[in-house]
Structure formats: structure tokens, C-alpha cells
PDB file of N, CA and C in Angstrom:
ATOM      1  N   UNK A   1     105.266 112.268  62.025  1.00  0.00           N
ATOM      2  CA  UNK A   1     104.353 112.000  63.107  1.00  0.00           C
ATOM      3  C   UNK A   1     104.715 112.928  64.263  1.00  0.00           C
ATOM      4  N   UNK A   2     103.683 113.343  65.113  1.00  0.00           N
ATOM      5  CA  UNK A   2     103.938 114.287  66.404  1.00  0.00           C
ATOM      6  C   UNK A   2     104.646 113.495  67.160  1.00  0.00           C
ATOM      7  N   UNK A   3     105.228 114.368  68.151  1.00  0.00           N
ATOM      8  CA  UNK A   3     105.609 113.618  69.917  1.00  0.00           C
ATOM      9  C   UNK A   3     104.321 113.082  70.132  1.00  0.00           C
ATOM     10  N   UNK A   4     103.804 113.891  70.220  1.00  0.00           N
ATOM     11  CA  UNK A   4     102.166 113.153  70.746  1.00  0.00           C
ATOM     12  C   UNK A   4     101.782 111.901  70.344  1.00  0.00           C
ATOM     13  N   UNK A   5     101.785 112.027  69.010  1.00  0.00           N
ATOM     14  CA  UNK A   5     101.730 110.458  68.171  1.00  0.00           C
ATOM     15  C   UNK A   5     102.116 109.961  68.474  1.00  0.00           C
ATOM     16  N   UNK A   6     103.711 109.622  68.357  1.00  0.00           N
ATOM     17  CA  UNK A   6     104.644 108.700  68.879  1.00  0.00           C
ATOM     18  C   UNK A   6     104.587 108.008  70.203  1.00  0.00           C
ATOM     19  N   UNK A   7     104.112 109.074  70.951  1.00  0.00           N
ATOM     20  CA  UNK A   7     104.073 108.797  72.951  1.00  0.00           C
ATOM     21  C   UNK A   7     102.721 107.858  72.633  1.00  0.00           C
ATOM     22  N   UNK A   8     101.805 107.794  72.245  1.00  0.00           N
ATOM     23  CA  UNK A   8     100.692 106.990  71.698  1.00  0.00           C
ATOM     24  C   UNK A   8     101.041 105.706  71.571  1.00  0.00           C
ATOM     25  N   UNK A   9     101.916 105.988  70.699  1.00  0.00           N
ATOM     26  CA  UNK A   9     102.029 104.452  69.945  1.00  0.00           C
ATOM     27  C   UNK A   9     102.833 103.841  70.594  1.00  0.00           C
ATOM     28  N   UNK A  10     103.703 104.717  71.669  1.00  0.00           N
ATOM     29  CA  UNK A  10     104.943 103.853  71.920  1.00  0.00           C
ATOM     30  C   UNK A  10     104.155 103.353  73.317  1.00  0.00           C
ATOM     31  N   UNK A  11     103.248 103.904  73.908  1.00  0.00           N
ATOM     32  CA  UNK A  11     102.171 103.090  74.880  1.00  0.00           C
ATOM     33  C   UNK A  11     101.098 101.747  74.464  1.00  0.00           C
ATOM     34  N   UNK A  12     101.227 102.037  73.361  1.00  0.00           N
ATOM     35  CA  UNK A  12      99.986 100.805  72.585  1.00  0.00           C
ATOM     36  C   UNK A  12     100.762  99.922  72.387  1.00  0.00           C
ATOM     37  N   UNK A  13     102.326 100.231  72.437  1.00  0.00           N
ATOM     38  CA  UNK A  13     103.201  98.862  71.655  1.00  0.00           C
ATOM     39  C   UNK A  13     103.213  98.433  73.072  1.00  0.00           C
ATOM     40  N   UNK A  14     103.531  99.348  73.916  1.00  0.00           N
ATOM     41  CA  UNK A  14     104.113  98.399  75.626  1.00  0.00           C
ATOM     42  C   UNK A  14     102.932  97.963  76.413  1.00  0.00           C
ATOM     43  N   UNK A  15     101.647  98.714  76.237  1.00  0.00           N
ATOM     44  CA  UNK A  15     100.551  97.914  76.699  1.00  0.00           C
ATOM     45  C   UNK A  15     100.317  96.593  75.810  1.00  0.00           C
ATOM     46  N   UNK A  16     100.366  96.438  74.815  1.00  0.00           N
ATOM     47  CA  UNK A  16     100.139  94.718  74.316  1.00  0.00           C
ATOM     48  C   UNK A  16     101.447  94.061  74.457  1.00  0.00           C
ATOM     49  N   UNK A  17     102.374  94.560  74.591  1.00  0.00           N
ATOM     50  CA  UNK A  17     103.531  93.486  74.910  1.00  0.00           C
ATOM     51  C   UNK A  17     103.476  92.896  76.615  1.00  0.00           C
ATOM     52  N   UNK A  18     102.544  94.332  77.528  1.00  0.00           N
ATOM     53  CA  UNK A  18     102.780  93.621  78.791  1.00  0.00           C
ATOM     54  C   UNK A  18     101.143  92.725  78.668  1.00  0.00           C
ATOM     55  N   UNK A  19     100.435  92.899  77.899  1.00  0.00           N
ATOM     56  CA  UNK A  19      98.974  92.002  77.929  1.00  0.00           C
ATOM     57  C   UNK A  19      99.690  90.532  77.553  1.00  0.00           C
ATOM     58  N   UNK A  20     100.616  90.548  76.024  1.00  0.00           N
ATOM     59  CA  UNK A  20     101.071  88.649  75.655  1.00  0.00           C
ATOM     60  C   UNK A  20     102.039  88.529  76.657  1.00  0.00           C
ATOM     61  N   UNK A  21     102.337  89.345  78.013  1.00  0.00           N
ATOM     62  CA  UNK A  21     103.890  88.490  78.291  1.00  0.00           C
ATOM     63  C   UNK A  21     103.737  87.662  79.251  1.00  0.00           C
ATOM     64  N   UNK A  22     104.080  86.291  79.410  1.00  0.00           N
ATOM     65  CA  UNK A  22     103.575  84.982  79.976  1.00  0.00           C
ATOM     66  C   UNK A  22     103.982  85.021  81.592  1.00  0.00           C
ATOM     67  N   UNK A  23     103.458  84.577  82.337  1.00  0.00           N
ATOM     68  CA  UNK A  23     103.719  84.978  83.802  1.00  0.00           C
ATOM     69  C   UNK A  23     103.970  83.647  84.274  1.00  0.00           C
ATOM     70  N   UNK A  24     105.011  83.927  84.896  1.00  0.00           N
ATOM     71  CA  UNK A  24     105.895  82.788  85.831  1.00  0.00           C
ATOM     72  C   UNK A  24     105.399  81.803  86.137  1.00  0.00           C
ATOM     73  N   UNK A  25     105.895  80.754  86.188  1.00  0.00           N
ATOM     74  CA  UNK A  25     105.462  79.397  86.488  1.00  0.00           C
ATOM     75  C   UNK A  25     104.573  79.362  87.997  1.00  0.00           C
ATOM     76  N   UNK A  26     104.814  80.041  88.851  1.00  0.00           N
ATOM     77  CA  UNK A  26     104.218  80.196  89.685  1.00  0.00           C
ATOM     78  C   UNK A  26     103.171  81.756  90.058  1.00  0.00           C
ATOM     79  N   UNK A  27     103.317  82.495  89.290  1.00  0.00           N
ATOM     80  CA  UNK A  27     103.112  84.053  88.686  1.00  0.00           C
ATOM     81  C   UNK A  27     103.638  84.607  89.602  1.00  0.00           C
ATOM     82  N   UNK A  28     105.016  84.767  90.592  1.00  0.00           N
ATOM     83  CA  UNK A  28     105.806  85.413  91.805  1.00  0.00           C
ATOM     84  C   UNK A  28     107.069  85.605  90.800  1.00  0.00           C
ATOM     85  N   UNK A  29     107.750  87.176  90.869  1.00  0.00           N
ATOM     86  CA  UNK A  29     108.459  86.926  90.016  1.00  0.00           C
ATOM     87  C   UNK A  29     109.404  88.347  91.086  1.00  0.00           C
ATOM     88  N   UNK A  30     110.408  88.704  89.893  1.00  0.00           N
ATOM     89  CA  UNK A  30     111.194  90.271  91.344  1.00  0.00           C
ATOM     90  C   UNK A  30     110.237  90.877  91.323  1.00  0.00           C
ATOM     91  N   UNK A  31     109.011  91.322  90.716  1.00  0.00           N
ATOM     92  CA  UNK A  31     108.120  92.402  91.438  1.00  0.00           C
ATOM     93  C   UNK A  31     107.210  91.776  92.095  1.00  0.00           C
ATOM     94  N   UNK A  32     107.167  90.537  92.738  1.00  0.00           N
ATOM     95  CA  UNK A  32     106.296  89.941  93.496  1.00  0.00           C
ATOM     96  C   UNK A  32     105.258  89.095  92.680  1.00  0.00           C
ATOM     97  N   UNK A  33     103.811  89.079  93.019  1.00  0.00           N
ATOM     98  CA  UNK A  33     102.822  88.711  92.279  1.00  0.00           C
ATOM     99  C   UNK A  33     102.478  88.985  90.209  1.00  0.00           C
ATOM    100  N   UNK A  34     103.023  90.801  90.014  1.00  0.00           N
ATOM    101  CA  UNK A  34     103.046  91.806  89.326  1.00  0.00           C
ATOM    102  C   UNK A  34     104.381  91.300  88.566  1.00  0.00           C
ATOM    103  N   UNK A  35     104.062  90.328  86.954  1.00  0.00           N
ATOM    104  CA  UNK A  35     105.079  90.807  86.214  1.00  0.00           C
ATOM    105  C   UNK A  35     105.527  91.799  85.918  1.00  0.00           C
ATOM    106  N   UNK A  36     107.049  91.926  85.660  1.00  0.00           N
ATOM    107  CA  UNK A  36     107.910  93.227  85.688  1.00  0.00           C
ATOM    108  C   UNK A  36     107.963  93.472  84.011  1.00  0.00           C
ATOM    109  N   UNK A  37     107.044  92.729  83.463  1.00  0.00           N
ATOM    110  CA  UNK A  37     106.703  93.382  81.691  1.00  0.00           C
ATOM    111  C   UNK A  37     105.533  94.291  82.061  1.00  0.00           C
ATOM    112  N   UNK A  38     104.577  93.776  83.196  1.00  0.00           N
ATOM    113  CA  UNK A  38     103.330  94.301  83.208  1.00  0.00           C
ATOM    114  C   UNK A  38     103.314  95.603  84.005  1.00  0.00           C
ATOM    115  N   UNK A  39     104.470  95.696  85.055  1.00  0.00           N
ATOM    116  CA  UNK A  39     105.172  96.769  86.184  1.00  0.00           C
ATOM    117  C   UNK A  39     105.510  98.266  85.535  1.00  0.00           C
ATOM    118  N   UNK A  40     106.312  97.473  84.099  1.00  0.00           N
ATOM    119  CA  UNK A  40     106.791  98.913  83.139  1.00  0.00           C
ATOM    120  C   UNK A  40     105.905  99.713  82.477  1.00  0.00           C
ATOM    121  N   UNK A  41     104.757  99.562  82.941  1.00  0.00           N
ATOM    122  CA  UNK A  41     103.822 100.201  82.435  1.00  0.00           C
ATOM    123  C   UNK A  41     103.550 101.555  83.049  1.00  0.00           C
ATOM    124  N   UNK A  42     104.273 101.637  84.355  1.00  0.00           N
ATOM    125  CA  UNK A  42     104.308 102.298  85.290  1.00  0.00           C
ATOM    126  C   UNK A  42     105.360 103.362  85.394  1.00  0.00           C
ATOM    127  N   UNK A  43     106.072 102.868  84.238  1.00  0.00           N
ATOM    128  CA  UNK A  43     107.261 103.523  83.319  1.00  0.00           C
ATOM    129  C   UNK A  43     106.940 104.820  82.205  1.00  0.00           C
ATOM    130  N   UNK A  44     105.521 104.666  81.968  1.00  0.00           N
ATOM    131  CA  UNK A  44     105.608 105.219  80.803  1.00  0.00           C
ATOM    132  C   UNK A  44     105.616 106.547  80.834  1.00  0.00           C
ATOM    133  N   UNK A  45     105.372 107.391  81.669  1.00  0.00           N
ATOM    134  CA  UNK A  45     105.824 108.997  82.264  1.00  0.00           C
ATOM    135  C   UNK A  45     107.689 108.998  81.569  1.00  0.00           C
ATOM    136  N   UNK A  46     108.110 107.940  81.740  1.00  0.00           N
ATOM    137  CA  UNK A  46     110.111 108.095  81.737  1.00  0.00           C
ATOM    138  C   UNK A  46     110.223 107.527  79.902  1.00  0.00           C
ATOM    139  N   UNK A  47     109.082 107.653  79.460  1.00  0.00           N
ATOM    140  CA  UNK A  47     109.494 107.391  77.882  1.00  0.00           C
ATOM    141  C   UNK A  47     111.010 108.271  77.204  1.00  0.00           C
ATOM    142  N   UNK A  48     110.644 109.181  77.290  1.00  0.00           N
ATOM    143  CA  UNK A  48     111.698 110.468  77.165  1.00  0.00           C
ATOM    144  C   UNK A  48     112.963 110.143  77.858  1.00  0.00           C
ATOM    145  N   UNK A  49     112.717 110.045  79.124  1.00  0.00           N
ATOM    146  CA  UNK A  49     114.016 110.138  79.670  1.00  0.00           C
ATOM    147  C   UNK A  49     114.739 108.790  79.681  1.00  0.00           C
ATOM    148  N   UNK A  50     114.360 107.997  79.244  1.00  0.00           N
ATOM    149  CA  UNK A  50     114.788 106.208  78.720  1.00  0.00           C
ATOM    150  C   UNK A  50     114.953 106.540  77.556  1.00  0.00           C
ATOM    151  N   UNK A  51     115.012 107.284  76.797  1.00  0.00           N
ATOM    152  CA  UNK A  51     115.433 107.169  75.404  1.00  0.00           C
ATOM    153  C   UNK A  51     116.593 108.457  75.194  1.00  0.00           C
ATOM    154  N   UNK A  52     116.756 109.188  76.319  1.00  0.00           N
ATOM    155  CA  UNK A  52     117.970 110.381  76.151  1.00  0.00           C
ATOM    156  C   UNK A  52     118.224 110.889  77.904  1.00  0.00           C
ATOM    157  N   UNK A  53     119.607 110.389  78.029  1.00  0.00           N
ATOM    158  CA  UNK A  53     120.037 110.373  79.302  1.00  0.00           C
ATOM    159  C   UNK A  53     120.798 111.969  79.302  1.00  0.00           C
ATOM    160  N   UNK A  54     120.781 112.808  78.843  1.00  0.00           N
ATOM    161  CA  UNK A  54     120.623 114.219  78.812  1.00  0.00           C
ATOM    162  C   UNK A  54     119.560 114.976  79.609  1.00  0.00           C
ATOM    163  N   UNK A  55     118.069 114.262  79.057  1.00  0.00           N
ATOM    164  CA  UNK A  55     116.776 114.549  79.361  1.00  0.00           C
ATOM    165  C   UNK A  55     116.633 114.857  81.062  1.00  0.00           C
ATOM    166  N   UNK A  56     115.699 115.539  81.326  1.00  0.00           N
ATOM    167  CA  UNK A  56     115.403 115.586  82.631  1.00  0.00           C
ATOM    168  C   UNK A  56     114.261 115.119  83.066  1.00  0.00           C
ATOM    169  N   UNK A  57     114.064 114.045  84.021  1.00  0.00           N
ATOM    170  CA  UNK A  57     112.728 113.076  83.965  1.00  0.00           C
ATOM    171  C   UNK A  57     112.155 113.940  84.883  1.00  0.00           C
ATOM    172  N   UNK A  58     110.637 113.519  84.193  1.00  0.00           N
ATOM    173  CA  UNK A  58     109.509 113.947  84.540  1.00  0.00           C
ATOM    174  C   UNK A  58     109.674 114.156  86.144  1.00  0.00           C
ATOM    175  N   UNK A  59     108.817 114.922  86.667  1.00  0.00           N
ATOM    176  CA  UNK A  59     108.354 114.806  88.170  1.00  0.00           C
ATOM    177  C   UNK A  59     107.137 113.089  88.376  1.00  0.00           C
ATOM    178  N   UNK A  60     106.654 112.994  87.273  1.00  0.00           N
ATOM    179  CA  UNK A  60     105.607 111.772  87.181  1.00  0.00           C
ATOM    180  C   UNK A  60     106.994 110.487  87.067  1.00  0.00           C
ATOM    181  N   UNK A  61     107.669 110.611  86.079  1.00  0.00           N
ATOM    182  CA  UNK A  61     109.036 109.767  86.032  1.00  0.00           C
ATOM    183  C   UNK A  61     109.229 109.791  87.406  1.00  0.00           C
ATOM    184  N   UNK A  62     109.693 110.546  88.346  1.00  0.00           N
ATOM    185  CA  UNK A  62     110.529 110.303  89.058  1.00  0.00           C
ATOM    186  C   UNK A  62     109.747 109.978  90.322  1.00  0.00           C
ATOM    187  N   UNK A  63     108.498 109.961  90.551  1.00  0.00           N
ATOM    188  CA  UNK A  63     107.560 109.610  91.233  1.00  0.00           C
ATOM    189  C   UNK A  63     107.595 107.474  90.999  1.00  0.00           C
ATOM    190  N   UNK A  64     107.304 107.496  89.639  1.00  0.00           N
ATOM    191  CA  UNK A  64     106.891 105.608  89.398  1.00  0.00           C
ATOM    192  C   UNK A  64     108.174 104.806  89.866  1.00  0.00           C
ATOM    193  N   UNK A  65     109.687 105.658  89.269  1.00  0.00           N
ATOM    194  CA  UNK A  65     110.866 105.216  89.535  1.00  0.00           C
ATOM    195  C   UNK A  65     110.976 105.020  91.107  1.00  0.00           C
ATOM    196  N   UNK A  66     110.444 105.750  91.892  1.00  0.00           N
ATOM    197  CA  UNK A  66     110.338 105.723  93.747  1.00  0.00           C
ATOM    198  C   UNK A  66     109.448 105.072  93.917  1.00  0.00           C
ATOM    199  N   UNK A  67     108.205 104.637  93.486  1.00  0.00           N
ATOM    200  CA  UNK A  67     107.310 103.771  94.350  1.00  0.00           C
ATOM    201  C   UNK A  67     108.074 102.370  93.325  1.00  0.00           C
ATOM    202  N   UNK A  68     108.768 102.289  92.390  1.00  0.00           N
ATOM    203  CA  UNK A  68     108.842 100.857  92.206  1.00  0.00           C
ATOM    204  C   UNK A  68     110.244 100.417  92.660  1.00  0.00           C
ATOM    205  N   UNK A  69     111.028 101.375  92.995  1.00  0.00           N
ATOM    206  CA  UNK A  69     112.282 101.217  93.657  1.00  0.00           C
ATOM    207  C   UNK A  69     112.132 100.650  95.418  1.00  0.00           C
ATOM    208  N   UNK A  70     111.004 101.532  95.814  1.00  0.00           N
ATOM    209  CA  UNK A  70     111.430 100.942  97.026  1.00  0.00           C
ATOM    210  C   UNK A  70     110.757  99.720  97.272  1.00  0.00           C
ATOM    211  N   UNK A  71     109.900  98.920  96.066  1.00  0.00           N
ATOM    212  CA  UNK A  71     109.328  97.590  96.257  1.00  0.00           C
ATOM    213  C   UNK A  71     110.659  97.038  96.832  1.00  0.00           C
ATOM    214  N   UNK A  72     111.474  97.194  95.427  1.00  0.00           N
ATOM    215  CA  UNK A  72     113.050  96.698  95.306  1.00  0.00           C
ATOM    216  C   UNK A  72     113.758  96.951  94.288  1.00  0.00           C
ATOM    217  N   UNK A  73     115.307  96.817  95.050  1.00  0.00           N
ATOM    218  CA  UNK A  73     116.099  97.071  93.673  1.00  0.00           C
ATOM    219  C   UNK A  73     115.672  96.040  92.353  1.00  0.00           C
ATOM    220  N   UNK A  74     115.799  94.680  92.937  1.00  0.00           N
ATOM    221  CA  UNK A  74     115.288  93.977  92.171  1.00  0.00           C
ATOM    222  C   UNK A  74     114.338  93.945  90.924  1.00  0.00           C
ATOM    223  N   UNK A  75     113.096  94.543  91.556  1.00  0.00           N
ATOM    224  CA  UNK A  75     112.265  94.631  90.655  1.00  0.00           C
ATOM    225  C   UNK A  75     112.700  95.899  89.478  1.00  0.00           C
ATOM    226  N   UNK A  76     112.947  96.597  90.392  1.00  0.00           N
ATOM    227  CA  UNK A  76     113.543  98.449  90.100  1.00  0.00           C
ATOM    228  C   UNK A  76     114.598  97.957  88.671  1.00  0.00           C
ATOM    229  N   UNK A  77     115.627  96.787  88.421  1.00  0.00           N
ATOM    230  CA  UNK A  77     116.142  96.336  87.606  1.00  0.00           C
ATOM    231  C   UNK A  77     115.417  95.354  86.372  1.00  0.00           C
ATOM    232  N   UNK A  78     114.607  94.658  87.073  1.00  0.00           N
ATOM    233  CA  UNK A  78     113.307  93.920  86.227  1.00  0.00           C
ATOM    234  C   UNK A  78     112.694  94.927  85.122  1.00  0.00           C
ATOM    235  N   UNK A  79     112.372  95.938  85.887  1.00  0.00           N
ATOM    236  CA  UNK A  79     111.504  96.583  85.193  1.00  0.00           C
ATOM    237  C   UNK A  79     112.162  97.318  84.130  1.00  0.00           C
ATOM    238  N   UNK A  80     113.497  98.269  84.366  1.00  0.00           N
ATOM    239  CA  UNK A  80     114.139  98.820  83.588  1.00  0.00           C
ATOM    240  C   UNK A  80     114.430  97.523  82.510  1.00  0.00           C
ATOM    241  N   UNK A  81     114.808  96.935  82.652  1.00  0.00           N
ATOM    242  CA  UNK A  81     115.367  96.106  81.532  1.00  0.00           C
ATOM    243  C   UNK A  81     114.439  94.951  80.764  1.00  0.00           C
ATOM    244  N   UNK A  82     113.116  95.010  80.907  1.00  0.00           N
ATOM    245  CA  UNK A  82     111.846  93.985  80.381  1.00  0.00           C
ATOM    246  C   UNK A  82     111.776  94.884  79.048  1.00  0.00           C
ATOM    247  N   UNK A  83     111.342  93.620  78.555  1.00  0.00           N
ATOM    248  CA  UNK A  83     111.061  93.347  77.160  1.00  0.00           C
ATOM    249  C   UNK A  83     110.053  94.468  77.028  1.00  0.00           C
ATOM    250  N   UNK A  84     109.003  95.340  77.936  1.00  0.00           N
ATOM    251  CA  UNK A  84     108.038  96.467  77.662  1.00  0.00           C
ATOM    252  C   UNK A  84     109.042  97.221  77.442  1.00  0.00           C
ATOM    253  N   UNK A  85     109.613  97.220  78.726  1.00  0.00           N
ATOM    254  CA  UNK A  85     110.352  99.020  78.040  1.00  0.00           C
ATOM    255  C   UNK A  85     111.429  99.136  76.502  1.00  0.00           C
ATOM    256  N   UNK A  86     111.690  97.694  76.370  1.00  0.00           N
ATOM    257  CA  UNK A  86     113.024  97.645  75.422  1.00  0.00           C
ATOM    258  C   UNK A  86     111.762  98.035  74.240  1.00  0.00           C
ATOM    259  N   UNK A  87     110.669  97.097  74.064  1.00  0.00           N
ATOM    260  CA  UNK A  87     109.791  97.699  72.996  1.00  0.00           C
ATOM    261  C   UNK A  87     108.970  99.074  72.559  1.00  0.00           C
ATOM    262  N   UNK A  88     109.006  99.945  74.113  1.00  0.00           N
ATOM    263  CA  UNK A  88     109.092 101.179  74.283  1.00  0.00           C
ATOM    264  C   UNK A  88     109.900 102.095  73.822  1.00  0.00           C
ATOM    265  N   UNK A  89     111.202 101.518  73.340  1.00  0.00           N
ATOM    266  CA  UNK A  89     112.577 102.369  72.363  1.00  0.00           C
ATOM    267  C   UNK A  89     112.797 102.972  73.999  1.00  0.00           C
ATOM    268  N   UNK A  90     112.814 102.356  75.474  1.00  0.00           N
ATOM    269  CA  UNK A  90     113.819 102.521  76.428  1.00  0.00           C
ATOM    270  C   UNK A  90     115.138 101.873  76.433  1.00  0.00           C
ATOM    271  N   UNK A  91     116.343 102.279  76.439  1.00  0.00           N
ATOM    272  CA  UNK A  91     117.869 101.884  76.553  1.00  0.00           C
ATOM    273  C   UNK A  91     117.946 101.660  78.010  1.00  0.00           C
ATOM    274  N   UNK A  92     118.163 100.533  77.921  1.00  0.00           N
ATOM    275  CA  UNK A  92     118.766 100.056  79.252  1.00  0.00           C
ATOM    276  C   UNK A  92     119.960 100.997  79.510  1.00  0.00           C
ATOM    277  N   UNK A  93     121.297 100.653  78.932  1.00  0.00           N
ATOM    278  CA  UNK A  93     122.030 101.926  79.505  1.00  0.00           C
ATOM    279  C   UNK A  93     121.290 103.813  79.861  1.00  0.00           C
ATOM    280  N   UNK A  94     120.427 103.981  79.289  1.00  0.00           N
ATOM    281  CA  UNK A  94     120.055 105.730  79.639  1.00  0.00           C
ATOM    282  C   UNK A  94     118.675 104.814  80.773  1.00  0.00           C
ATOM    283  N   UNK A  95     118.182 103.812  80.925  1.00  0.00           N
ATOM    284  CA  UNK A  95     117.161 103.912  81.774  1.00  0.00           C
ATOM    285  C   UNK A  95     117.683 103.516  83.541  1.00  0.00           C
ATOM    286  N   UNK A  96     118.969 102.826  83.461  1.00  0.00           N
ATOM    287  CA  UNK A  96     119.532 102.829  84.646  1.00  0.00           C
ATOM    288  C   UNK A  96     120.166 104.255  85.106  1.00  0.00           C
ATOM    289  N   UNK A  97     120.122 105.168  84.344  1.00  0.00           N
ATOM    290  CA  UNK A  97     120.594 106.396  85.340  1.00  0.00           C
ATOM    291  C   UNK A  97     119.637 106.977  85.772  1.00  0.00           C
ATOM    292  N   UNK A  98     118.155 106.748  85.550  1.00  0.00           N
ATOM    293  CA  UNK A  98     116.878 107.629  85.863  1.00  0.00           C
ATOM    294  C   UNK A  98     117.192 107.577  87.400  1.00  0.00           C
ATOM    295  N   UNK A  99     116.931 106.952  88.194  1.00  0.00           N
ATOM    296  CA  UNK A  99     117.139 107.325  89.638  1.00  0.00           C
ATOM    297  C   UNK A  99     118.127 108.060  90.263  1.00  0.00           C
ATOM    298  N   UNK A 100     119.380 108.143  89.327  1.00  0.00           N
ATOM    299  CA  UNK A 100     120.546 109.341  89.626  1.00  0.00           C
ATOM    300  C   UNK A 100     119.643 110.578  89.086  1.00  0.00           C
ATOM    301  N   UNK A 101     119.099 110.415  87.934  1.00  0.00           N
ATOM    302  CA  UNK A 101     118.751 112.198  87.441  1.00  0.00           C
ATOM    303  C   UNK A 101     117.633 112.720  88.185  1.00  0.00           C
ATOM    304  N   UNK A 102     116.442 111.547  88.625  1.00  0.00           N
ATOM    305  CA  UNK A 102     115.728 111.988  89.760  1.00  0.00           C
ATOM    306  C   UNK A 102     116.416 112.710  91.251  1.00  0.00           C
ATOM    307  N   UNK A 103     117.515 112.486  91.534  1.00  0.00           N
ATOM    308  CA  UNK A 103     118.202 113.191  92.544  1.00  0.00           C
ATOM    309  C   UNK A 103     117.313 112.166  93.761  1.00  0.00           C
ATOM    310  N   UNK A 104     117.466 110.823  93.777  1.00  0.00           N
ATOM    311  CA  UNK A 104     116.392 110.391  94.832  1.00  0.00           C
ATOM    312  C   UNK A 104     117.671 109.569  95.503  1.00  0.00           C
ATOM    313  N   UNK A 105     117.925 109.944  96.933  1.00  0.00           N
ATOM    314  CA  UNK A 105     118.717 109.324  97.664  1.00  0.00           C
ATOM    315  C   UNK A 105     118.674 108.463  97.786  1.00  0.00           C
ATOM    316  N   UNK A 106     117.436 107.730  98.337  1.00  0.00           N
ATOM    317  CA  UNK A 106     117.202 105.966  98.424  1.00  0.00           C
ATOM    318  C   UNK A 106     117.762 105.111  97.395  1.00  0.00           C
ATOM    319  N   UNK A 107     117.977 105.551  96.392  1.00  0.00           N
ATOM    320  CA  UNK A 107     118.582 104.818  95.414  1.00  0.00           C
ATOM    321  C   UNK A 107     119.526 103.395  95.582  1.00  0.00           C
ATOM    322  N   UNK A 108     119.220 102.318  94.714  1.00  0.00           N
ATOM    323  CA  UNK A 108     120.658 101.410  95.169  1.00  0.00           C
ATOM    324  C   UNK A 108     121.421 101.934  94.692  1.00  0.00           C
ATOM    325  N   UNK A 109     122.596 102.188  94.869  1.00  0.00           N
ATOM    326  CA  UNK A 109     123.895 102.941  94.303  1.00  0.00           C
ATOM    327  C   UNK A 109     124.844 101.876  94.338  1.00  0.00           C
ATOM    328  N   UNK A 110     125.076 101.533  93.204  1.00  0.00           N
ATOM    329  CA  UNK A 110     126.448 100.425  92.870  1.00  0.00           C
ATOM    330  C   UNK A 110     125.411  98.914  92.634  1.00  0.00           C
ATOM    331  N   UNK A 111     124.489  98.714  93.136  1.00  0.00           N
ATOM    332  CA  UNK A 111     123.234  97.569  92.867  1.00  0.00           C
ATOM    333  C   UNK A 111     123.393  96.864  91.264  1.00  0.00           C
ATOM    334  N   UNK A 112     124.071  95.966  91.015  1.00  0.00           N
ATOM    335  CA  UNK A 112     124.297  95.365  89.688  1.00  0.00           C
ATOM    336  C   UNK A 112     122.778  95.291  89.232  1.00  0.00           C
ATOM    337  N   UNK A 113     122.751  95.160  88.090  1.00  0.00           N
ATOM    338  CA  UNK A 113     121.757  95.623  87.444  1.00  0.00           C
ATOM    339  C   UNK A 113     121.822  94.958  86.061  1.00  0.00           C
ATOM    340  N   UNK A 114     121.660  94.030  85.605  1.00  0.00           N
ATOM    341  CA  UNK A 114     122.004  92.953  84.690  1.00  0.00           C
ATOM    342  C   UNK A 114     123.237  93.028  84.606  1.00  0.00           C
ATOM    343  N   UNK A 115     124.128  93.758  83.211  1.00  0.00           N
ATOM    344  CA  UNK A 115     125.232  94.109  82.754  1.00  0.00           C
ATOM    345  C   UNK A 115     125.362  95.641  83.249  1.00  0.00           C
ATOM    346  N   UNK A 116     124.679  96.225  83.520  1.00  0.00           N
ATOM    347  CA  UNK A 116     124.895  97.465  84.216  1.00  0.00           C
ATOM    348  C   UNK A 116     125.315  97.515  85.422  1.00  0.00           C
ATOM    349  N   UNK A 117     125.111  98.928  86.089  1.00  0.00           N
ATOM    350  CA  UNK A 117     125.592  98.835  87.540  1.00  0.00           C
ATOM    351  C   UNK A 117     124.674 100.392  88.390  1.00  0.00           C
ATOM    352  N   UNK A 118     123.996 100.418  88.935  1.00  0.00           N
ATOM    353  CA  UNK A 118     123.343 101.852  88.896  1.00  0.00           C
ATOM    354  C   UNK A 118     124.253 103.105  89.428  1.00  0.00           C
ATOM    355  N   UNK A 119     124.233 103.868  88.804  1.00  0.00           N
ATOM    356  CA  UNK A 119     125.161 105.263  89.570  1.00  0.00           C
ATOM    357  C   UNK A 119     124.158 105.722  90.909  1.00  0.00           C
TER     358      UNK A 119
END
């Protein structure tokens, strides 16, 4: 199968995982109103660079990673680590360094991050 293919499919798997994923008892969750299954969608420019922390993320990557970072770290951790991106074939360990490889100062730096910790 192409990259192309693959980048396809690996959007069709994370768009229906964020369509079934059930929203909060009150639907307010770390990204606010906006489940953080439904948030990572906003992810999908950083397919690549969530799956190889070598990679150099997109300028589009490093754009979604800044508007969802400065919602919050919070969410900024929600999102990396939801069940979209994990079904996306994103690694939590290579998707918490995207805001170091973006070179984006605002960053939380040291911000626990489930079992992680962000550089």
C-alpha cells in the first residue's frame, strides 16, 4: 500500500473512533466543551511525526500542536495520549516530544503528561 494509502486509512480509522467516542457526563472535559478523542483530529498533519521521533514535523504539525497547546497543557496531554491518536499508530512516547521538535518556546517543559513528562 502507498504512504498515501496508509495516511487515508489511518484518518478513516481516527475519524470513526473520534465519531463512537462517548462524551463526558457533562460533555466538559481538558479540552473544554471539545472531546480530546474528537480534538486529535487536529493531529492528523503529525501522523508521521507521532510515529518516528527522528521525523521532522510538519509546519501544519507544528501549527495544530500550538493552537491546541495554548488551549492547555492539559488538553495538549489529552490529546496526545487519546484513544484517536493511539488508533492512528501515534506513540505516546514519540508524540510527547512534538512540541520540543517544533522548536515552540511556549511549550510546558517538565508538564507531567500521563506517565511521561514533556521535554
Amino acid at each position: 500500500m502507498s504512504m498515501r494509502g496508509l495516511l487515508v486509512l489511518a484518518l478513516a480509522v481516527v475519524a470513526a473512533a473520534a465519531l463512537t467516542a462517548p462524551r463526558g457526563a457533562h460533555g466538559a472535559g481538558e479540552c473544554g466543551s471539545t472531546p480530546a478523542d474528537k480534538m486529535a483530529l487536529k493531529l492528523a498533519p503529525c501522523a508521521s511525526a507521532g510515529q518516528d521521533p527522528k521525523s521532522a514535523p510538519s509546519s501544519g504539525c507544528c501549527a495544530a500542536v500550538h493552537t491546541i497547546g495554548k488551549q492547555s497543557p492539559k488538553c495538549l496531554c489529552a490529546v496526545m495520549l487519546s484513544s484517536t491518536a493511539k488508533s492512528a499508530g501515534i506513540k505516546p512516547e514519540d508524540a510527547i516530544t512534538i512540541p520540543k521538535r517544533c522548536n515552540l518556546v511556549d511549550r510546558p517543559v517538565g508538564y507531567k503528561c500521563g506517565a511521561y513528562t514533556l521535554p
